[in-house]
N, C-alpha and C. Protein backbone atom coordinates (compact mmCIF):
# COMPACT_ATOMS: atom_id res chain seq x y z
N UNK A 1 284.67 186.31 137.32
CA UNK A 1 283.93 186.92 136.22
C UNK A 1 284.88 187.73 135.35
N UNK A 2 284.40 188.29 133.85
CA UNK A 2 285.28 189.19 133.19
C UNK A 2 285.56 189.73 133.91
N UNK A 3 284.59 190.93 134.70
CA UNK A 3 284.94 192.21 134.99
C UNK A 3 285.71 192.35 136.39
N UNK A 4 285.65 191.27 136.97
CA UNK A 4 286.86 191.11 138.16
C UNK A 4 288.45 190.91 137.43
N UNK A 5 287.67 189.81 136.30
CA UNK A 5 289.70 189.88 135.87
C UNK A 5 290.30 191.26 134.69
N UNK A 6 289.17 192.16 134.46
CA UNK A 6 289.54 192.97 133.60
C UNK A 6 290.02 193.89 135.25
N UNK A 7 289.50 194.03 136.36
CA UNK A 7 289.71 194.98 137.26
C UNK A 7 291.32 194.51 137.78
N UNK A 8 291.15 193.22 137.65
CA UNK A 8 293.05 192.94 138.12
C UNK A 8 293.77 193.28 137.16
N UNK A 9 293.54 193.21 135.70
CA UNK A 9 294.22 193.46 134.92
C UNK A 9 294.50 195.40 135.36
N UNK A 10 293.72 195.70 135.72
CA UNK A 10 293.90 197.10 135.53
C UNK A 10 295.37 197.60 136.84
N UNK A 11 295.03 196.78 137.99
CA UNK A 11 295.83 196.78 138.95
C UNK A 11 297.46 196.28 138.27
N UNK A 12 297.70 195.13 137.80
CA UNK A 12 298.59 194.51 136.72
C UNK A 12 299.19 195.89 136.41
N UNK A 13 298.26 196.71 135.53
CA UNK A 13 299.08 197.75 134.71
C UNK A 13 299.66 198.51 135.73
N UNK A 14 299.40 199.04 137.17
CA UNK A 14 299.36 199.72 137.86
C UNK A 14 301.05 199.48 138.21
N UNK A 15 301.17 197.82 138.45
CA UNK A 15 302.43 197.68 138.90
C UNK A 15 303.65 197.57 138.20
N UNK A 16 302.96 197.60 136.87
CA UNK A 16 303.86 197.37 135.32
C UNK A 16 304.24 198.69 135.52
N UNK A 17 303.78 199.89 135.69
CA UNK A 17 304.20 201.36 135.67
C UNK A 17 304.59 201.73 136.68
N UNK A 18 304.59 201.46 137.59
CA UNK A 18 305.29 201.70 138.60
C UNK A 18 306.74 201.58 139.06
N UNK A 19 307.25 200.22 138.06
CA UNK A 19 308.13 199.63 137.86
C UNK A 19 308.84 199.85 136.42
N UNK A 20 308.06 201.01 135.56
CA UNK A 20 308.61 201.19 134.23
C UNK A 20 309.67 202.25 134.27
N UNK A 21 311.34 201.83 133.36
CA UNK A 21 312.00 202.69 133.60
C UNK A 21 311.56 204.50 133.11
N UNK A 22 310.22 204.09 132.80
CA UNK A 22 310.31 205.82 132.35
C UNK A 22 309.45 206.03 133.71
N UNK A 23 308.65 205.45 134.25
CA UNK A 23 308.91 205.93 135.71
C UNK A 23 307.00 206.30 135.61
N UNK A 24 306.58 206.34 136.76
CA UNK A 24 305.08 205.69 136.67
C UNK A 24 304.44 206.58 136.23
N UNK A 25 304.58 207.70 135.41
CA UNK A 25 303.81 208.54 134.85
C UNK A 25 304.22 208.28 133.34
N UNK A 26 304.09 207.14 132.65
CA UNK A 26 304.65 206.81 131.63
C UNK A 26 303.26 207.30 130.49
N UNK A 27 303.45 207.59 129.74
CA UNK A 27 302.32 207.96 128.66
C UNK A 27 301.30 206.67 128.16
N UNK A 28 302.44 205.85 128.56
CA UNK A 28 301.88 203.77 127.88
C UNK A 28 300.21 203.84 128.96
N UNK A 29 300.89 204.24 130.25
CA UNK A 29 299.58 203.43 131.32
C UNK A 29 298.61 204.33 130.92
N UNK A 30 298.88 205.93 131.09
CA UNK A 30 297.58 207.11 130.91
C UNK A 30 297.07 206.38 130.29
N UNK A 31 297.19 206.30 128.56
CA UNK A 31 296.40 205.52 127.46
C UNK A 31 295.69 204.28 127.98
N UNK A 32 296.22 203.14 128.37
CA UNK A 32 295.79 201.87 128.83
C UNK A 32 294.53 202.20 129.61
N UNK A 33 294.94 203.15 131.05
CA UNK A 33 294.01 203.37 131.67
C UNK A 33 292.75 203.60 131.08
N UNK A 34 293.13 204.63 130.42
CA UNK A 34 292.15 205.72 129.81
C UNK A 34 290.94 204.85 129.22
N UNK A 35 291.37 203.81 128.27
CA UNK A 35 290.64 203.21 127.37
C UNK A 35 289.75 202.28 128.28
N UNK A 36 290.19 201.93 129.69
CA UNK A 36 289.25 201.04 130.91
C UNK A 36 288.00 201.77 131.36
N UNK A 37 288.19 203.25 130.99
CA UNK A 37 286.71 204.35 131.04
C UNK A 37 285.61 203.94 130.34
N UNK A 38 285.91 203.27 129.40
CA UNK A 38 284.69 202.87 128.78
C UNK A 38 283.95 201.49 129.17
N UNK A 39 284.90 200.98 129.86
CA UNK A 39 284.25 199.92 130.03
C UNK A 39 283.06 199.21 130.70
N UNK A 40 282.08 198.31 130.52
CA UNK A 40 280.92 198.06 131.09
C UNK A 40 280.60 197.99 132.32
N UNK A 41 281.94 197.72 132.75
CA UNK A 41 281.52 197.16 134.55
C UNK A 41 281.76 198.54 135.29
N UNK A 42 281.11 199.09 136.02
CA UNK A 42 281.80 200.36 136.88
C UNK A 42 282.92 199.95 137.67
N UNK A 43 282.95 198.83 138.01
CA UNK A 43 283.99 198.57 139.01
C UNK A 43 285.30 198.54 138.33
N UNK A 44 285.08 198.88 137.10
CA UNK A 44 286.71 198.47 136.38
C UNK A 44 287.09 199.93 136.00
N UNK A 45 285.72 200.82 135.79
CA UNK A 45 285.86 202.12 135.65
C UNK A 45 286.10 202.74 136.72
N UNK A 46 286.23 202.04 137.95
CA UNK A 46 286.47 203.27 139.52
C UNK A 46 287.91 203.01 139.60
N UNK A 47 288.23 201.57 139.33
CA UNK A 47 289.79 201.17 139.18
C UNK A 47 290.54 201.71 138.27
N UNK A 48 289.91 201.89 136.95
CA UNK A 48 290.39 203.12 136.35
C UNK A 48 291.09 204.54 136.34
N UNK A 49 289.71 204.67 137.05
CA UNK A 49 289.92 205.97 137.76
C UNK A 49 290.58 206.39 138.68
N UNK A 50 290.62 205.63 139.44
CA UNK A 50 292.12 205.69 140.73
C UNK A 50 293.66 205.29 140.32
N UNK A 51 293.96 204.60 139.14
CA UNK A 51 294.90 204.57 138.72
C UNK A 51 295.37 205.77 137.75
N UNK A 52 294.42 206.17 137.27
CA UNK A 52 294.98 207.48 136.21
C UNK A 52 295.46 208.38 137.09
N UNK A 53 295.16 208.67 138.46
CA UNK A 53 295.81 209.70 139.67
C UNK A 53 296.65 209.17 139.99
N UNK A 54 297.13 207.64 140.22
CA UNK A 54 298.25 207.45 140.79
C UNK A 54 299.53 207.21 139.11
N UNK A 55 298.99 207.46 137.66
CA UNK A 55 299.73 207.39 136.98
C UNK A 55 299.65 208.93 135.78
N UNK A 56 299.16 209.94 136.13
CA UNK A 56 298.74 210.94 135.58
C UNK A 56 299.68 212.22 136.54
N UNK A 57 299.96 213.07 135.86
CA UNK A 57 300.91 214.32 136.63
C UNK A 57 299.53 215.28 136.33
N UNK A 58 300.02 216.23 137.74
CA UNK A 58 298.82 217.19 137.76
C UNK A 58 298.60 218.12 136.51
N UNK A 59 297.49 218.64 135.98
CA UNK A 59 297.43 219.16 134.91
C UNK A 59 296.94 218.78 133.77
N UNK A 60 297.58 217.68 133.52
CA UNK A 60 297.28 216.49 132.69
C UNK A 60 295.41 216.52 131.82
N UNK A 61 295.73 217.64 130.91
CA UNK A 61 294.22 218.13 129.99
C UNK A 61 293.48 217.01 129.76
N UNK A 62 294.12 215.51 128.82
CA UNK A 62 293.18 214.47 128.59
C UNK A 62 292.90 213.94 129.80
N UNK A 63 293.45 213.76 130.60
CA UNK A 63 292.60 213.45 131.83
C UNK A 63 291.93 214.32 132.83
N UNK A 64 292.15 215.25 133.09
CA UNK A 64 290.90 216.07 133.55
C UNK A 64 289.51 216.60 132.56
N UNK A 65 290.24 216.41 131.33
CA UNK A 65 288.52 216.42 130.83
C UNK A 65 287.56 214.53 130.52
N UNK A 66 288.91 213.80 130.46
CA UNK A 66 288.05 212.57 130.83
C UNK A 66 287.19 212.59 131.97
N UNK A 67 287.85 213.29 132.94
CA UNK A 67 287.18 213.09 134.45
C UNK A 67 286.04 213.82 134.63
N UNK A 68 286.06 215.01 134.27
CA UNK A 68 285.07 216.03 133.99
C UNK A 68 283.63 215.17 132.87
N UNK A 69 284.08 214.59 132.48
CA UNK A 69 283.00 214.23 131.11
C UNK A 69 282.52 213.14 132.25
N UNK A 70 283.31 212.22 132.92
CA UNK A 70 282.61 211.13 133.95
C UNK A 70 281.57 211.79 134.88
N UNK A 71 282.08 213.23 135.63
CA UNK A 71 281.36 213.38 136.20
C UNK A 71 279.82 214.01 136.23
N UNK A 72 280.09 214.49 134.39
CA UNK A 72 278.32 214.50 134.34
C UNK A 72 277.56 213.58 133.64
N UNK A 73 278.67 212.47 133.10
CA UNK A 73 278.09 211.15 132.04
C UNK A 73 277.33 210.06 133.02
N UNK A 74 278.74 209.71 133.86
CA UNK A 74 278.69 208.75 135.08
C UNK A 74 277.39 208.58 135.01
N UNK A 75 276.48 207.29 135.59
CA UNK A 75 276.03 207.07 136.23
C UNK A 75 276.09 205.91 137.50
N UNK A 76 276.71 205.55 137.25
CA UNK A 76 277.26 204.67 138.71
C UNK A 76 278.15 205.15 139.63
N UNK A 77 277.38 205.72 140.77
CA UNK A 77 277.63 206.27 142.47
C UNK A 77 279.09 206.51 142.72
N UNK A 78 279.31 205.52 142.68
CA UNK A 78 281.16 204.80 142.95
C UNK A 78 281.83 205.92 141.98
N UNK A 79 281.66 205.60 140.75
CA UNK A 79 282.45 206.08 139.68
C UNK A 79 282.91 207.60 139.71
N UNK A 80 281.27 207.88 140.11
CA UNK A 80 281.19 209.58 139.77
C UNK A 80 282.21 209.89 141.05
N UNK A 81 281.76 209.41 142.12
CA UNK A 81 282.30 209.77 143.01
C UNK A 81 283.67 210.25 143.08
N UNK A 82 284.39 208.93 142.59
CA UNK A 82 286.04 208.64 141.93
C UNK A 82 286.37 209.72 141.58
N UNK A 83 285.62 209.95 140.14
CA UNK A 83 285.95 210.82 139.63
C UNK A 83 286.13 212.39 140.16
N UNK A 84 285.21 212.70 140.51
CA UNK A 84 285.57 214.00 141.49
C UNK A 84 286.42 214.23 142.18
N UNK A 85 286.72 212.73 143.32
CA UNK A 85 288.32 213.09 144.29
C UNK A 85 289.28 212.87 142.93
N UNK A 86 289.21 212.22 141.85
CA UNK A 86 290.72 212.72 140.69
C UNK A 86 290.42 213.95 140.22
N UNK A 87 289.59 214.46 140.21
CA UNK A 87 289.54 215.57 139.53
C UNK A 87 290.02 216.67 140.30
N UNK A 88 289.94 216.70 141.93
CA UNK A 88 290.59 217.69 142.87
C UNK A 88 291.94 217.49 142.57
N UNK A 89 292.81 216.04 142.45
CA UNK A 89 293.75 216.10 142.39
C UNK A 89 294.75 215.96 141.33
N UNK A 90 293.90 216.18 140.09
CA UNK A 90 294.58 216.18 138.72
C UNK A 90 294.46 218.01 138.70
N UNK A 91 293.53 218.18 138.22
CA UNK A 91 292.86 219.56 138.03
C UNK A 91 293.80 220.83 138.60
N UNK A 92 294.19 222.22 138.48
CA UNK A 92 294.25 222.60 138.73
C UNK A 92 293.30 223.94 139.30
N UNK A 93 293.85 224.49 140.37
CA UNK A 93 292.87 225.61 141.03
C UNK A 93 292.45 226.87 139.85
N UNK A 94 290.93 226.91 139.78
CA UNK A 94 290.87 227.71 138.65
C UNK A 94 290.73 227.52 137.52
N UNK A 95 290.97 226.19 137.57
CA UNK A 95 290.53 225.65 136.11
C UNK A 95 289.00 225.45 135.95
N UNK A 96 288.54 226.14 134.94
CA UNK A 96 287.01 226.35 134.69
C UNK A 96 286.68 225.40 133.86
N UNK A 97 286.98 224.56 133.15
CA UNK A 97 286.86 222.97 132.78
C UNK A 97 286.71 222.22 133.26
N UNK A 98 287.46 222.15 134.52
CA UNK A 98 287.19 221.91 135.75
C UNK A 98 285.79 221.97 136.74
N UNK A 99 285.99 222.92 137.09
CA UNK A 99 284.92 223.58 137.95
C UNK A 99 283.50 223.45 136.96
N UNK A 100 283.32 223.58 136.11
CA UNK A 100 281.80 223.73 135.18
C UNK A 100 281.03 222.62 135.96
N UNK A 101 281.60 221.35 135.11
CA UNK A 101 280.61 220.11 135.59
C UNK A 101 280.60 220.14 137.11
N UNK A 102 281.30 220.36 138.02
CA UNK A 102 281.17 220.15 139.31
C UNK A 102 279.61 221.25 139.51
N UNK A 103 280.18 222.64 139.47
CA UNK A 103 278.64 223.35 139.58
C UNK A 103 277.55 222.52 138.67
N UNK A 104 277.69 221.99 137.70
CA UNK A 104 276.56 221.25 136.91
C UNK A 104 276.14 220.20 137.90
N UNK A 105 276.71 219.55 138.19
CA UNK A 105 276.22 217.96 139.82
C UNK A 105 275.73 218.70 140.54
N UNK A 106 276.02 219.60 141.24
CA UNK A 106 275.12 220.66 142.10
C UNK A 106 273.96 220.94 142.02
N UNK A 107 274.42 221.59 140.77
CA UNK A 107 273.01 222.33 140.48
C UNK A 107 271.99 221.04 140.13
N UNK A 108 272.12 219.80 139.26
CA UNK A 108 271.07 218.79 139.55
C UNK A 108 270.94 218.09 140.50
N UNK A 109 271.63 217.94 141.66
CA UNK A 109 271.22 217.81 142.85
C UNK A 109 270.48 218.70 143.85
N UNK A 110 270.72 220.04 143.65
CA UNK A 110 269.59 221.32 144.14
C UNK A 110 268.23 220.73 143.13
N UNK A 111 267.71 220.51 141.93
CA UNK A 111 267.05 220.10 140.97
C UNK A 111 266.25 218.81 141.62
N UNK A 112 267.00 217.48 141.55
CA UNK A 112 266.78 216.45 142.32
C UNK A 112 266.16 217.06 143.76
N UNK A 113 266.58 217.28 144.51
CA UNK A 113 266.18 217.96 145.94
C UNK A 113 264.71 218.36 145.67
N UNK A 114 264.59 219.24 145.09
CA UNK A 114 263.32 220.02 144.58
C UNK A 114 261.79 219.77 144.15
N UNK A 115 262.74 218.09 143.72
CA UNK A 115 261.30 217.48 142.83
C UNK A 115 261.26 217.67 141.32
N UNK A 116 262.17 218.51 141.21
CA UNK A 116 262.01 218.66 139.29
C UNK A 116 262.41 217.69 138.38
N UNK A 117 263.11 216.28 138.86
CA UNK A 117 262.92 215.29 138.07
C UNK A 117 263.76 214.38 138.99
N UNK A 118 263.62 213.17 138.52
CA UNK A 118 264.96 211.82 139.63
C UNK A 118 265.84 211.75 138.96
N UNK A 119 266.38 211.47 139.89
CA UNK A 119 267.88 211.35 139.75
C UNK A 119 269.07 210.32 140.97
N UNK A 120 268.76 208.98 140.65
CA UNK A 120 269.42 207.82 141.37
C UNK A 120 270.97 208.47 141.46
N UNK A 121 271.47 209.13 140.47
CA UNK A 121 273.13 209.11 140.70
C UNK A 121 273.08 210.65 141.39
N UNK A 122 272.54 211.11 142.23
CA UNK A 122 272.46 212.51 143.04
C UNK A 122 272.58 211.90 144.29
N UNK A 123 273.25 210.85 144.94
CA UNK A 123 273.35 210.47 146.21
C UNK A 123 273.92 211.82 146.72
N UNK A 124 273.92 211.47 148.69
CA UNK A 124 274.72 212.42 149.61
C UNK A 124 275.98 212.78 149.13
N UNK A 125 276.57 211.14 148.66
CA UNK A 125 277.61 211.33 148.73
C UNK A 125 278.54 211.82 147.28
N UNK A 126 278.05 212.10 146.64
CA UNK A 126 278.08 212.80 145.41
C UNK A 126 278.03 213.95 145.71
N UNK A 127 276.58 214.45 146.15
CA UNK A 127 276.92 215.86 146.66
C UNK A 127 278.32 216.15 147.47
N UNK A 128 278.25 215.49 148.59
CA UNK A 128 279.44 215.94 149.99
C UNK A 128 280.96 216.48 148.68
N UNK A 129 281.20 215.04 148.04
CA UNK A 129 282.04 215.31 147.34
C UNK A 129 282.14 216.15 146.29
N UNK A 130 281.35 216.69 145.84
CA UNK A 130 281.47 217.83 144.26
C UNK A 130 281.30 218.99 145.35
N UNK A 131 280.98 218.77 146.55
CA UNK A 131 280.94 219.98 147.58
C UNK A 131 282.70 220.69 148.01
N UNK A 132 282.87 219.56 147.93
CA UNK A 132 284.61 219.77 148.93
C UNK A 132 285.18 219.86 147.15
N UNK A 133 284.88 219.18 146.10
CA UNK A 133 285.49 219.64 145.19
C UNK A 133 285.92 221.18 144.38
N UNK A 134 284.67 221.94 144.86
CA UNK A 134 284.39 222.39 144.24
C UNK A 134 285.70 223.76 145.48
N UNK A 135 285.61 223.05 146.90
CA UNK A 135 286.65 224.09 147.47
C UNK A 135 287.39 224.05 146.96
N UNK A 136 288.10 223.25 146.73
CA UNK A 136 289.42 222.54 145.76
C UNK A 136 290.29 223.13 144.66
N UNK A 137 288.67 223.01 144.04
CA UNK A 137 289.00 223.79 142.37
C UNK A 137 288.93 224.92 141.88
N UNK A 138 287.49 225.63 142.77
CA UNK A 138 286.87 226.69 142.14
C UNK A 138 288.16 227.96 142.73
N UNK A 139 288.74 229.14 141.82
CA UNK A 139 289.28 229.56 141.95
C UNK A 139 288.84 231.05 143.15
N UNK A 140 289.94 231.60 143.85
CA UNK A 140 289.07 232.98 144.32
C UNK A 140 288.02 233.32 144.23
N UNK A 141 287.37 233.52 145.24
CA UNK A 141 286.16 234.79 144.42
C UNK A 141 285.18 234.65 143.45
N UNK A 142 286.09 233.28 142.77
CA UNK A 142 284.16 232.55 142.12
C UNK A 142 283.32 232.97 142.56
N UNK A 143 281.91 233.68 142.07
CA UNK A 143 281.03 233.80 142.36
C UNK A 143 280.18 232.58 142.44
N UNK A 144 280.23 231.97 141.15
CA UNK A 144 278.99 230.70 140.55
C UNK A 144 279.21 229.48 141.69
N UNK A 145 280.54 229.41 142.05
CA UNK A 145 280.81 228.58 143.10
C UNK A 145 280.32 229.19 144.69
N UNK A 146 280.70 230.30 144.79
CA UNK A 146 280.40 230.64 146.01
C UNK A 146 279.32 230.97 146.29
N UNK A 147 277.89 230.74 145.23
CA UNK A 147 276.65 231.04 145.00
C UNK A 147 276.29 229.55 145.42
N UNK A 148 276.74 228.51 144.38
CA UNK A 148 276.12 227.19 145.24
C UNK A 148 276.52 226.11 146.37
N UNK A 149 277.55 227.00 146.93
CA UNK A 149 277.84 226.82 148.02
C UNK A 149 277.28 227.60 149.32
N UNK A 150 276.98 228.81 148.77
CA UNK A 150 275.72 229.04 149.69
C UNK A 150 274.88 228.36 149.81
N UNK A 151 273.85 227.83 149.00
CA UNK A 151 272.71 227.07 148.51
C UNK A 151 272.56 225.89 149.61
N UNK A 152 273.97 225.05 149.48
CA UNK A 152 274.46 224.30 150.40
C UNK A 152 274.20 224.31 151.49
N UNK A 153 274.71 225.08 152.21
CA UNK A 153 275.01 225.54 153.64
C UNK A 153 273.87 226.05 154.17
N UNK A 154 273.03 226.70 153.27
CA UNK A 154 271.44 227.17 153.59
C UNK A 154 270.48 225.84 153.53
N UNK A 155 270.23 225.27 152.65
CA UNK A 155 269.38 224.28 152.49
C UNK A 155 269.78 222.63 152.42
N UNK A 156 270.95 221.95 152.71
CA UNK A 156 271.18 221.13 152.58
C UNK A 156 270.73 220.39 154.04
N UNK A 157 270.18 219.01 153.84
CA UNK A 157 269.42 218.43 155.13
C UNK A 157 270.89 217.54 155.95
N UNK A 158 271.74 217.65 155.07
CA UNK A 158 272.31 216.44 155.73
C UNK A 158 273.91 217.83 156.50
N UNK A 159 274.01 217.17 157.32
CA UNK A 159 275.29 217.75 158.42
C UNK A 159 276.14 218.52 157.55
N UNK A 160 276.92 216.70 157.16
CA UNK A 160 278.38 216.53 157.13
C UNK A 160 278.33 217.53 155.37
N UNK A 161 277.03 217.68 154.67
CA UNK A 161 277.24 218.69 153.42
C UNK A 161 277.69 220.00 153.40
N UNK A 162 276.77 220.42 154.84
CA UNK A 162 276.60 221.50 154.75
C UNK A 162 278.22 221.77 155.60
N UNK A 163 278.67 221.55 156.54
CA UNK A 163 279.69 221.51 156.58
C UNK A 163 281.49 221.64 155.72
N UNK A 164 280.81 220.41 154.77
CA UNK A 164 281.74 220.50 153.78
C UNK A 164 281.80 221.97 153.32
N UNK A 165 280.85 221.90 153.08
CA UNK A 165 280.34 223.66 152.01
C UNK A 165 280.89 224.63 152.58
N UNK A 166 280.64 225.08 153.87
CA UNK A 166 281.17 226.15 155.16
C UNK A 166 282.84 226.14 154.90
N UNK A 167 283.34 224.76 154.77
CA UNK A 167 284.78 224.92 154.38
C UNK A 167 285.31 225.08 153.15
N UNK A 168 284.79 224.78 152.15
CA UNK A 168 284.61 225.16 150.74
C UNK A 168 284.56 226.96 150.58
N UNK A 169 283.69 227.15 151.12
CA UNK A 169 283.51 228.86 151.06
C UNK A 169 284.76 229.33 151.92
N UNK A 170 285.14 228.59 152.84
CA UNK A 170 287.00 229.02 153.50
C UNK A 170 287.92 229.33 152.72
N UNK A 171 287.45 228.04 151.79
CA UNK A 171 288.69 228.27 150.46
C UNK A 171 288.69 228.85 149.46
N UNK A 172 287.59 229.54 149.08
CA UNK A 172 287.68 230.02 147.89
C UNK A 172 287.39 231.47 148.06
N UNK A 173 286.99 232.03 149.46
CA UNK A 173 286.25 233.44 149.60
C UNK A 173 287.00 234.48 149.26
């Protein structure tokens, strides 16, 4: 199908930069990548997304607010997901550009939980992950973080969340 050969193509670029003498954080792939975000198939957008971390240096503003914009645009599971583990590892600690949308997935998954409206892209595993992200990112002493990470750890049905959360509040207390 297209979107299988647009997803090899994306891999293609992966090894083109890897192998480029300016060396795999080349400015050529970011862009290339970048522009595979839009694309129709999620599966070409998760491949995307895992290549901009393995071709992006930490810090890297257009791509942590690409990632940030996925993770409250997203709607495909996979994607969002993606996006969150790049965003722990692009992002820096403290970065509140960062951290916003992650408390925003939260908080509509506390929302979702509740009954106040559906929400198909609020899986577990969305939560688990904007959970451990949010240890990640959210700087010291955050309150707003260490508020819905309480939330977490108090009311969350599933284990391995509330867990996450317990270690999340390790990291940021």
């Amino acid at each position: 199908s297209r979107a299988s050969a647009r997803k090899a193509a994306v891999g293609q670029l992966l090894k083109c930069a890897e192998n480029h003498p300016a060396g795999p954080t080349a400015p050529w792939a970011v862009a290339a990548l970048a522009g595979r975000l839009e694309d129709d198939s999620a599966c070409v957008r998760e491949a995307a997304v895992k290549g901009l971390v393995k071709v992006s240096e930490k810090g890297n503003r257009q791509v942590v607010l690409a990632m940030a914009c996925l993770i409250e645009e997203e709607t495909a599971v996979t994607v969002k997901k993606a996006a969150l583990m790049a965003l722990t590892r692009l992002a820096r600690r403290g970065d509140e550009e960062a951290v916003a949308p992650v408390l925003r997935v939260l908080e509509r998954v506390q929302r979702h939980e509740r009954g106040d409206f559906y929400a198909p892209d609020m899986s577990r595993m969305v939560n688990k992950h904007a959970v451990r992200a949010l240890g990640t990112l959210a700087g010291r002493g955050n309150e707003a973080a260490l508020r819905a990470l309480h939330v977490r750890i108090l009311d969350d049905l599933e284990p391995s969340v509330r867990e996450a959360a317990a270690r999340s509040v390790g990291n940021i207390a």
